[in-house]
Protein backbone atom coordinates (compact mmCIF):
# COMPACT_ATOMS: atom_id res chain seq x y z
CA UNK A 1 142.80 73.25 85.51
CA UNK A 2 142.74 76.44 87.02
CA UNK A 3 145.98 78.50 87.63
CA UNK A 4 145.54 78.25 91.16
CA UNK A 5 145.40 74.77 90.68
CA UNK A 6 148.72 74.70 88.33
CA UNK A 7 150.50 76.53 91.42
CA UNK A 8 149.55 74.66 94.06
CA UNK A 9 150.84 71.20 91.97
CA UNK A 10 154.12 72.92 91.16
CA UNK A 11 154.58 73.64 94.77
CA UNK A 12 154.41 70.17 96.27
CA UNK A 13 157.59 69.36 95.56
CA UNK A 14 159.17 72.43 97.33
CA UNK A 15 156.82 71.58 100.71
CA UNK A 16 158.10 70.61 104.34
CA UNK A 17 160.51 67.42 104.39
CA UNK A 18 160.35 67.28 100.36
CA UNK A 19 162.79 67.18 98.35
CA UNK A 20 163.40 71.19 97.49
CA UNK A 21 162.43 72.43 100.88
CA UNK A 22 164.93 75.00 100.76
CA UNK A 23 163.87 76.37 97.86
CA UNK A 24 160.56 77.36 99.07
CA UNK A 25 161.03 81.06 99.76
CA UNK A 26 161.68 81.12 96.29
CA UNK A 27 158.27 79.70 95.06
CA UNK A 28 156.09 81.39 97.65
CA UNK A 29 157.07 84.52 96.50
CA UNK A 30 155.39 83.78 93.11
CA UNK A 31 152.87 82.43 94.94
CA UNK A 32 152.12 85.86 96.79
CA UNK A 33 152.89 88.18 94.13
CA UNK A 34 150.18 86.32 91.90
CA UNK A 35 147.56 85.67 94.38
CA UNK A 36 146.37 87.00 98.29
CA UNK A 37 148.00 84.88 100.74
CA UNK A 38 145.32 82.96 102.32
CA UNK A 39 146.73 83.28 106.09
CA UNK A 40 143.71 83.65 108.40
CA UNK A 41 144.12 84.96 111.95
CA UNK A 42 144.24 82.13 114.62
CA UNK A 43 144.36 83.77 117.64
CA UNK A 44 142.20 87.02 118.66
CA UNK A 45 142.81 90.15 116.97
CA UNK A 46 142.64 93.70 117.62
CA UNK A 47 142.49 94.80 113.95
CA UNK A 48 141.71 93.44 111.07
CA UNK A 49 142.72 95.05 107.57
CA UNK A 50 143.24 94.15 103.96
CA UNK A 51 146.70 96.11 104.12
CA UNK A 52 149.94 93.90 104.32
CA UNK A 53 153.29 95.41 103.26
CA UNK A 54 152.88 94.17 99.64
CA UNK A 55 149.74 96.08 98.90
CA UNK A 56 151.77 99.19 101.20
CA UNK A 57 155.05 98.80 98.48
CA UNK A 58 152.13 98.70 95.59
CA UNK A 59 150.65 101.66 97.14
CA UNK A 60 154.20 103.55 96.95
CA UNK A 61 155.02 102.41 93.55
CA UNK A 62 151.91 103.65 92.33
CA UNK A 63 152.53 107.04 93.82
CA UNK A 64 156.04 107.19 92.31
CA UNK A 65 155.07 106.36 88.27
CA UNK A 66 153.53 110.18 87.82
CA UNK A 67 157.34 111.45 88.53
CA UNK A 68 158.66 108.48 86.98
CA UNK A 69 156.35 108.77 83.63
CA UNK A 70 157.25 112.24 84.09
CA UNK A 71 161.30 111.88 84.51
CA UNK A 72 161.63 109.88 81.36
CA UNK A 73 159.68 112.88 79.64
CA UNK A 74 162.48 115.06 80.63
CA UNK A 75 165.30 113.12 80.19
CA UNK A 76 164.14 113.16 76.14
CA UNK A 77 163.37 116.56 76.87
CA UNK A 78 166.52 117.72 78.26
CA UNK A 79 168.43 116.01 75.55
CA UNK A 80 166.32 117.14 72.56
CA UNK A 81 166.20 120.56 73.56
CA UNK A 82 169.81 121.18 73.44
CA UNK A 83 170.56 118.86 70.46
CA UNK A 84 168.05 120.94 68.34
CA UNK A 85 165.34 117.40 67.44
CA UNK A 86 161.82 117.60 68.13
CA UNK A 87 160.59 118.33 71.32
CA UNK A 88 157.32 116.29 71.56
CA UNK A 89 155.87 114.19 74.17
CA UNK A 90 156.34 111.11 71.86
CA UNK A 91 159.56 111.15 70.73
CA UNK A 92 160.60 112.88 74.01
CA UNK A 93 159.56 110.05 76.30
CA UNK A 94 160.46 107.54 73.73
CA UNK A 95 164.28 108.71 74.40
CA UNK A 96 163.72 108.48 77.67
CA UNK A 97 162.35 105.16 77.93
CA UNK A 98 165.17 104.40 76.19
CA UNK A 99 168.01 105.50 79.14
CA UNK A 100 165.61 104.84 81.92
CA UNK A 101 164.24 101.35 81.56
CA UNK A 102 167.64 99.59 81.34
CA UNK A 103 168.42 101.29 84.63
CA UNK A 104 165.32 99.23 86.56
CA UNK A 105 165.89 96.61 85.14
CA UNK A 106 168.93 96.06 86.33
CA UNK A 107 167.88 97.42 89.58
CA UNK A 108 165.34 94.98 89.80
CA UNK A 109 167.11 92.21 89.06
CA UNK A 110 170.30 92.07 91.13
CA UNK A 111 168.26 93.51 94.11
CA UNK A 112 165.90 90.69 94.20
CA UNK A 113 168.38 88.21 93.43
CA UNK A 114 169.91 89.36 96.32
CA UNK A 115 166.63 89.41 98.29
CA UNK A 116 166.09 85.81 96.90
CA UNK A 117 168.86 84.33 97.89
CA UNK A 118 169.35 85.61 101.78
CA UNK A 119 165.75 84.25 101.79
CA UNK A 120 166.97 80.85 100.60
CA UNK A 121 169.62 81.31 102.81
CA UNK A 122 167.83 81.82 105.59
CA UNK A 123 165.29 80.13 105.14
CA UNK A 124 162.14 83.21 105.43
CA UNK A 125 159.79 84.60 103.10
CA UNK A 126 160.58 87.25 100.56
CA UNK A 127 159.94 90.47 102.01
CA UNK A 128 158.26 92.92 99.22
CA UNK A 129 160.26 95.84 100.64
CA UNK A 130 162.17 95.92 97.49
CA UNK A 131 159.71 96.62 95.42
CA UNK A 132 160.05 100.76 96.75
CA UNK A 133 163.57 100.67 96.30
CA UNK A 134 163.95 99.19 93.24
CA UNK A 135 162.18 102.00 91.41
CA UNK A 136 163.85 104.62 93.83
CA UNK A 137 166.78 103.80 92.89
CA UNK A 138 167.17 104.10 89.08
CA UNK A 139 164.98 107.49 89.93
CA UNK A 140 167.83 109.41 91.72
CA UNK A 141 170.54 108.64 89.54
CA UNK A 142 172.05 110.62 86.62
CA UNK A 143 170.56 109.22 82.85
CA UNK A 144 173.91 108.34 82.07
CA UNK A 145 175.64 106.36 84.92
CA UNK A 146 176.86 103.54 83.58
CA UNK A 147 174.23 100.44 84.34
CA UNK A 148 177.10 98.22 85.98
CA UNK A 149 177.46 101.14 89.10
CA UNK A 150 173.99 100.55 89.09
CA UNK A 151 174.62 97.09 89.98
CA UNK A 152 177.23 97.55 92.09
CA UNK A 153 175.34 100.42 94.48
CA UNK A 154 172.31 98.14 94.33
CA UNK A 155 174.55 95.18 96.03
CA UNK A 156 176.04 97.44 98.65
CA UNK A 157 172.54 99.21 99.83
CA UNK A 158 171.06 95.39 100.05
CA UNK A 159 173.77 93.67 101.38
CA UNK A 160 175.04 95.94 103.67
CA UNK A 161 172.63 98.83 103.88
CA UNK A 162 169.77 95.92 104.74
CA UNK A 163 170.49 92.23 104.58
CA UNK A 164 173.24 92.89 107.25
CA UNK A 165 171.08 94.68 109.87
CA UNK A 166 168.45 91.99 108.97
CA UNK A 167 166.65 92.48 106.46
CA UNK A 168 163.20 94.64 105.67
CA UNK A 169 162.51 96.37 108.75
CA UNK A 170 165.59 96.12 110.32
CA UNK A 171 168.01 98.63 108.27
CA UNK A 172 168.95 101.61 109.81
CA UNK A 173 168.95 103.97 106.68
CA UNK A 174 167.12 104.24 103.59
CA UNK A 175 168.20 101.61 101.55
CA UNK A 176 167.64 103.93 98.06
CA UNK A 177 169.87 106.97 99.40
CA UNK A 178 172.24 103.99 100.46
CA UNK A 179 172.79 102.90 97.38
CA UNK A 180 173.45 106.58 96.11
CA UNK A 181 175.73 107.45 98.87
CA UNK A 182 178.17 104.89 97.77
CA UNK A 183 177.69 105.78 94.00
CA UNK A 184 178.24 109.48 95.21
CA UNK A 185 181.68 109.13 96.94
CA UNK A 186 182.71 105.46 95.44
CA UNK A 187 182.39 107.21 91.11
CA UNK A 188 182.16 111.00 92.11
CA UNK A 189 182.36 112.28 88.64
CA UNK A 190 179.61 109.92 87.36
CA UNK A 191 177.66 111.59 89.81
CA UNK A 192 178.27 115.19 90.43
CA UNK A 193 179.82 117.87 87.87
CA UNK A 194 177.89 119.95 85.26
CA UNK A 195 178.07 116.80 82.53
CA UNK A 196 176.13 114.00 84.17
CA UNK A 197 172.16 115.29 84.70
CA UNK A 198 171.24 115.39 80.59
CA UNK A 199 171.40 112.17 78.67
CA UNK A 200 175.04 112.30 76.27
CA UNK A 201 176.17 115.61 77.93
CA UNK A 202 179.43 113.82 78.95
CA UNK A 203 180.05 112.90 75.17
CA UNK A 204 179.06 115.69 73.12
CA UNK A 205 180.35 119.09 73.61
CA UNK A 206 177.41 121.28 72.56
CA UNK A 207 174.99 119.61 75.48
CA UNK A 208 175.33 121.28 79.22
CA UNK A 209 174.54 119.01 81.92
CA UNK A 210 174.37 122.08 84.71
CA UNK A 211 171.73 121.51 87.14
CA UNK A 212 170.46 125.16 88.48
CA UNK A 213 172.16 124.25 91.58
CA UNK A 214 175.27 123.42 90.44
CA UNK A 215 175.08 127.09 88.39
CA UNK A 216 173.92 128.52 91.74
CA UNK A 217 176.89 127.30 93.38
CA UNK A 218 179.33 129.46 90.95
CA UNK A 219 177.80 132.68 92.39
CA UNK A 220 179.69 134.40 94.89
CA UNK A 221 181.31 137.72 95.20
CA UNK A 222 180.60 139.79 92.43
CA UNK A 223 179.30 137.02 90.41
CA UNK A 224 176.04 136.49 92.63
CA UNK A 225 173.81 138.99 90.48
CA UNK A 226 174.87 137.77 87.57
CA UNK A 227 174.26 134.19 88.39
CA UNK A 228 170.92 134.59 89.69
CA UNK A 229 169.88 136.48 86.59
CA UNK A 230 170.85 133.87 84.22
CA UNK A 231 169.39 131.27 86.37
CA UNK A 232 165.61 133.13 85.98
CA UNK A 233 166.05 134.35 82.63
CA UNK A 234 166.70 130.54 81.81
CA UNK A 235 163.88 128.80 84.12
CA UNK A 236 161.34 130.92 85.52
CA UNK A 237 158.89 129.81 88.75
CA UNK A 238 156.69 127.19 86.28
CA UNK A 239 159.80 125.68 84.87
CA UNK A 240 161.28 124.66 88.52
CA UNK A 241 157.88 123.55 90.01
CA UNK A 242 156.71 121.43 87.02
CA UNK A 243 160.16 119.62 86.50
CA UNK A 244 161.50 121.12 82.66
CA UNK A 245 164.61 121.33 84.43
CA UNK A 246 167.98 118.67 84.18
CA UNK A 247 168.59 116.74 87.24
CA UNK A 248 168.32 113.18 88.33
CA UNK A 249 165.40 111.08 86.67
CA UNK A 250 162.79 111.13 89.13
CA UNK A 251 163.74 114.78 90.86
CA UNK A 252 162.89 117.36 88.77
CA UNK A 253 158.77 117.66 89.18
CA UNK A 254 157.82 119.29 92.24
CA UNK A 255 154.26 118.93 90.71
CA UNK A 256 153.75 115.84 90.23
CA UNK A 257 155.98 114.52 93.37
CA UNK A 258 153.21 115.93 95.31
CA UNK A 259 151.01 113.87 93.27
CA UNK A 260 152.57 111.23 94.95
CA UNK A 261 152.53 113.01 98.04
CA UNK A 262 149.08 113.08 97.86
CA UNK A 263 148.65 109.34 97.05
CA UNK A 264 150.81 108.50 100.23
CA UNK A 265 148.95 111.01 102.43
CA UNK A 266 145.27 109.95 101.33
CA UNK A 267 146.27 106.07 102.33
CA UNK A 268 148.11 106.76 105.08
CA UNK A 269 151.00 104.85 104.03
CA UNK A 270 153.34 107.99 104.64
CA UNK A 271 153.46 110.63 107.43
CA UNK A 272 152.25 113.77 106.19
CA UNK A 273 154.02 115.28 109.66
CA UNK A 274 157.45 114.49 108.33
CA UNK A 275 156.28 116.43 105.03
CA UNK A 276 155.21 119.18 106.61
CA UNK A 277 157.80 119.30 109.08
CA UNK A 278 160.35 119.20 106.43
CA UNK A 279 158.98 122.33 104.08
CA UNK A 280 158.61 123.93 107.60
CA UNK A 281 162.56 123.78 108.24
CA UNK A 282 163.94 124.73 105.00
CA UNK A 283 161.66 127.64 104.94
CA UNK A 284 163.15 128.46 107.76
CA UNK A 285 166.60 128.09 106.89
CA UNK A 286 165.94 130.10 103.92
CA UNK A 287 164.39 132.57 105.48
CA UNK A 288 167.59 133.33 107.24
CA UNK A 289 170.06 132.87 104.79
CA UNK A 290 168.09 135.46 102.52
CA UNK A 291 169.31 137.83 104.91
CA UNK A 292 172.85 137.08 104.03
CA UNK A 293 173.93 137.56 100.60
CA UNK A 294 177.57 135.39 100.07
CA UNK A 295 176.97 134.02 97.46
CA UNK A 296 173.76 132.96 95.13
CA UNK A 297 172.25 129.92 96.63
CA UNK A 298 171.69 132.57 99.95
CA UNK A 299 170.17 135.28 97.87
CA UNK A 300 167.72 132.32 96.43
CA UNK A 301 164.29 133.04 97.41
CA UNK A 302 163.12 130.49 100.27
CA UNK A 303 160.71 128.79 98.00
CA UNK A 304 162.74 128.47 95.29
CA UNK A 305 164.90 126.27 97.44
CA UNK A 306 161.91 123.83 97.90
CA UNK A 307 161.16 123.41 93.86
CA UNK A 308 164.80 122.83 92.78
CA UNK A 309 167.24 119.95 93.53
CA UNK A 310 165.98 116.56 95.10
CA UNK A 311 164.42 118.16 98.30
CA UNK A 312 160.84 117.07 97.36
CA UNK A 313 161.55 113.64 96.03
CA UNK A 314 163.66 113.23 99.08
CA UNK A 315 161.42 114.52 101.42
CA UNK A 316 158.06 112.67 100.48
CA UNK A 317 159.63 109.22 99.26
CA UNK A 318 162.70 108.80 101.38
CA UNK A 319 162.40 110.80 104.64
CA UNK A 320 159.20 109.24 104.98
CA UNK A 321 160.23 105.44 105.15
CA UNK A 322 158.76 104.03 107.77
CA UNK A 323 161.61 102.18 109.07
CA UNK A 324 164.68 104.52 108.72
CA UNK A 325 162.37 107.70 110.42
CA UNK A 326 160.97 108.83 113.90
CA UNK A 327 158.18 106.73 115.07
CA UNK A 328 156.62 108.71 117.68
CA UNK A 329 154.29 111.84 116.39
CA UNK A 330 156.26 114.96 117.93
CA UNK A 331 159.01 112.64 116.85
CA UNK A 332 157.79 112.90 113.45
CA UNK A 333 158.18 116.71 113.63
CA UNK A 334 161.47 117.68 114.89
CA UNK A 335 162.88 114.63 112.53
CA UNK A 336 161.32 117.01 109.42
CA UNK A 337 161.98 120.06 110.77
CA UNK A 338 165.33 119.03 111.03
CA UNK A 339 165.65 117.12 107.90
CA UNK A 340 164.58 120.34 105.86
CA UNK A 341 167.15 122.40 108.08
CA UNK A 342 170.19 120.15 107.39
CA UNK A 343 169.31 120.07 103.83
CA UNK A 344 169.43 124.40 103.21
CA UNK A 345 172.23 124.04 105.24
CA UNK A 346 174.35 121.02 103.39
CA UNK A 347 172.92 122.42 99.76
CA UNK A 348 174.86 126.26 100.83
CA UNK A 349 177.57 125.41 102.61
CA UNK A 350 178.80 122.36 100.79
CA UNK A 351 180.94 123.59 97.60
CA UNK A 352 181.66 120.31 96.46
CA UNK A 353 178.39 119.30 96.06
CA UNK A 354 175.45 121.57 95.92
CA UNK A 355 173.02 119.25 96.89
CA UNK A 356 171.78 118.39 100.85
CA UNK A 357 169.16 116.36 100.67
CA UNK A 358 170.71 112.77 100.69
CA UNK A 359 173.52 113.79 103.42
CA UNK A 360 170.19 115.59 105.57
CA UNK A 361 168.30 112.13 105.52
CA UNK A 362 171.11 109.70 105.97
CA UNK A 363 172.11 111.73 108.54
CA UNK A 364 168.35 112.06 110.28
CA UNK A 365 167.76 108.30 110.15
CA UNK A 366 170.70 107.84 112.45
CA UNK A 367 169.47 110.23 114.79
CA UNK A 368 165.95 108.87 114.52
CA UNK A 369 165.90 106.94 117.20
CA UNK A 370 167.46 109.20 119.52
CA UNK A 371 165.02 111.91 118.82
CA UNK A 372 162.36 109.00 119.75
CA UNK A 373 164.28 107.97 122.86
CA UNK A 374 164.76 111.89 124.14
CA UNK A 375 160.78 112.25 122.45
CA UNK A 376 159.28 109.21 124.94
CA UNK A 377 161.14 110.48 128.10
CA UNK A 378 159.62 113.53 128.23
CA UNK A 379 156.46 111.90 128.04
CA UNK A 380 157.20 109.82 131.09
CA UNK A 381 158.73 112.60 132.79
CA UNK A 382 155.58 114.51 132.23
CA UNK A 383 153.27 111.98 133.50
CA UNK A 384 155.40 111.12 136.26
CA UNK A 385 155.28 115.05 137.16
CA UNK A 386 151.33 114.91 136.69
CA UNK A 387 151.45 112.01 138.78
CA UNK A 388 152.68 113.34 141.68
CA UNK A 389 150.92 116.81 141.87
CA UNK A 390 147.95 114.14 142.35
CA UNK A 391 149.09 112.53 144.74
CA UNK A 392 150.07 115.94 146.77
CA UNK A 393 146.72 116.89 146.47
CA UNK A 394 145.04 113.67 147.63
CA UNK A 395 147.29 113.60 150.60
């Protein structure tokens, strides 16, 4: 007997009017993740395509291992480097499997219990949009938040970041920055301080957790040549773009984010408009804030800005979500010009927390559909305009 065979036995019991009819959700989902669903079109279509959101999440997990392979590099390599040990790729990635793994799984497994069980509930199929953010969000945490926060963020962007607005493709902001929003402001100093971002910094004295923003953020005045000297002599250009820099898990490598980038671009799964639009307006913003000199994260070069911090990770995995961004195309462009605005603008001017990128997207996926709204107007207005010089000159 064949294992399609063994499923479709074990399912009989959990069909309409049996006994565990409720249940169903709950053994489809099996059903789907082993095998293609076998749901044929019965009715005309316009398209027809291989694509459903499962193979889309697939497509976005596979585009996030490089940084994530990469993450738990640095996490051992972060560590080892200021505890004296070894710094190969071995042991260094062994130490970070180590922290990381724990993380998802406990990501994984309270988010689709949750996902489960408002299926069951309701009585729908499991929707595979967890799949993206169960990865995402073990990736933008610190290596050392405890895994029970983990938890606890993971219920509050499902339950009320999602399930509430109802469900995949009805939430209103990224369910991943969700979930580290509430970490953010519910345990602030489990996430944010110089002694969260390298794996036992908080517990051993000789280990500094600074990110290079959070050393930024101490320059001002006098200090702001001084800072930005240390910074450079510490990590040059190669340093910030490949990722041997602390910061959260999945963050640090501008390379091989756009690795991903380029994964999401070539399948069309994300909107390389959004990407573009976003590099776009924080070049701009730092631009003009390299005119000023206030303080050190001003004086830092404009692409500099775009290599350190979470701006790429949040720019090609989260601003891109297809339900919490613009829809429209010009939509698409003032939503990333404006999300890489905001985020120059929240990382300078914000002293608590030297950081924009999560506050620039949250805030963007509110406004989202009122940049769509404003975006499809105009278009009407236009046409209605075009319309009626035709009409004058036909009369």
């Amino acid at each position: 007997m064949s294992l399609r065979d063994k499923i479709d036995n074990f399912k009989k019991p959990f069909a309409k009017g049996e006994k565990y009819e409720k249940w169903a959700p709950a053994v489809n989902a099996l059903d789907t993740f082993l095998f293609v669903p076998n749901h044929t079109t019965k009715k005309g279509a316009h398209i027809r395509d291989g694509v459903d959101l499962k193979r889309t999440m697939i497509t976005v997990v596979i585009a996030l291992i490089p940084a994530l392979i990469y993450g738990m590099y640095n996490t051992g390599y972060q560590h080892n480097v200021q505890t004296g040990e070894a710094v190969d790729f071995m042991s260094c990635f062994m130490f970070g499997l180590w922290k990381v793994l724990p993380m998802i799984v406990v990501s994984y497994a309270v988010g689709l219990g949750i996902e489960f069980a408002f299926a069951i509930y309701r009585g729908h199929e499991v929707n595979e949009g967890y799949l993206v953010s169960g990865l995402l969000i073990p990736m933008i945490m610190p290596v050392d938040i405890p895994l029970w926060m983990v938890a606890v963020s993971v219920v509050f962007a499902v339950v009320i970041g999602k399930e509430a607005f109802g469900g995949t493709g009805m939430n209103i902001l990224n369910p991943a920055l969700t979930a580290r929003a509430f970490a953010f402001f519910a345990y602030p100093t489990f996430m944010s301080g110089n002694k969260v971002w390298v794996a036992d910094a908080s517990t051993t004295d000789a280990i500094s957790g600074a990110t290079i923003l959070g050393q930024l953020a101490e320059g001002k005045g006098d200090k702001v040549t001084d800072v930005l000297n240390m910074v450079h002599d510490k990590y040059d250009a190669w340093s910030m773009f490949s990722g041997a820099i602390p910061g959260s898990i999945g963050e640090t490598s501008t390379l091989w984010i756009l690795v991903g980038a380029a994964i999401l671009i070539l399948t069309g799964v994300a909107s390389w408009r959004i990407m573009v639009g976003g590099v776009i307006g924080a070049t701009i913003m730092g631009l003009i804030f390299n005119v000023f000199h206030v303080n050190a994260l001003m004086t830092l070069a404009w692409y500099e800005h775009l290599m350190i911090g979470g701006f790429a990770f949040g720019l090609v995995f989260m601003a891109t979500d297809p339900v919490s961004a613009a829809q429209t195309t010009k939509g698409k462009w003032i939503y990333g010009v404006l999300v890489g605005m905001f985020c120059i603008m929240i990382r300078i001017f914000n002293p608590a927390y030297p950081e924009g990128v999560m506050m620039a997207i949250l805030l963007l996926n509110v406004f989202a559909p009122t940049i769509d709204h404003y975006v499809v107007e105009a278009s009407v207005n236009r046409r209605k305009r075009r319309l009626a010089v035709k009409q004058l000159k036909t009369t």
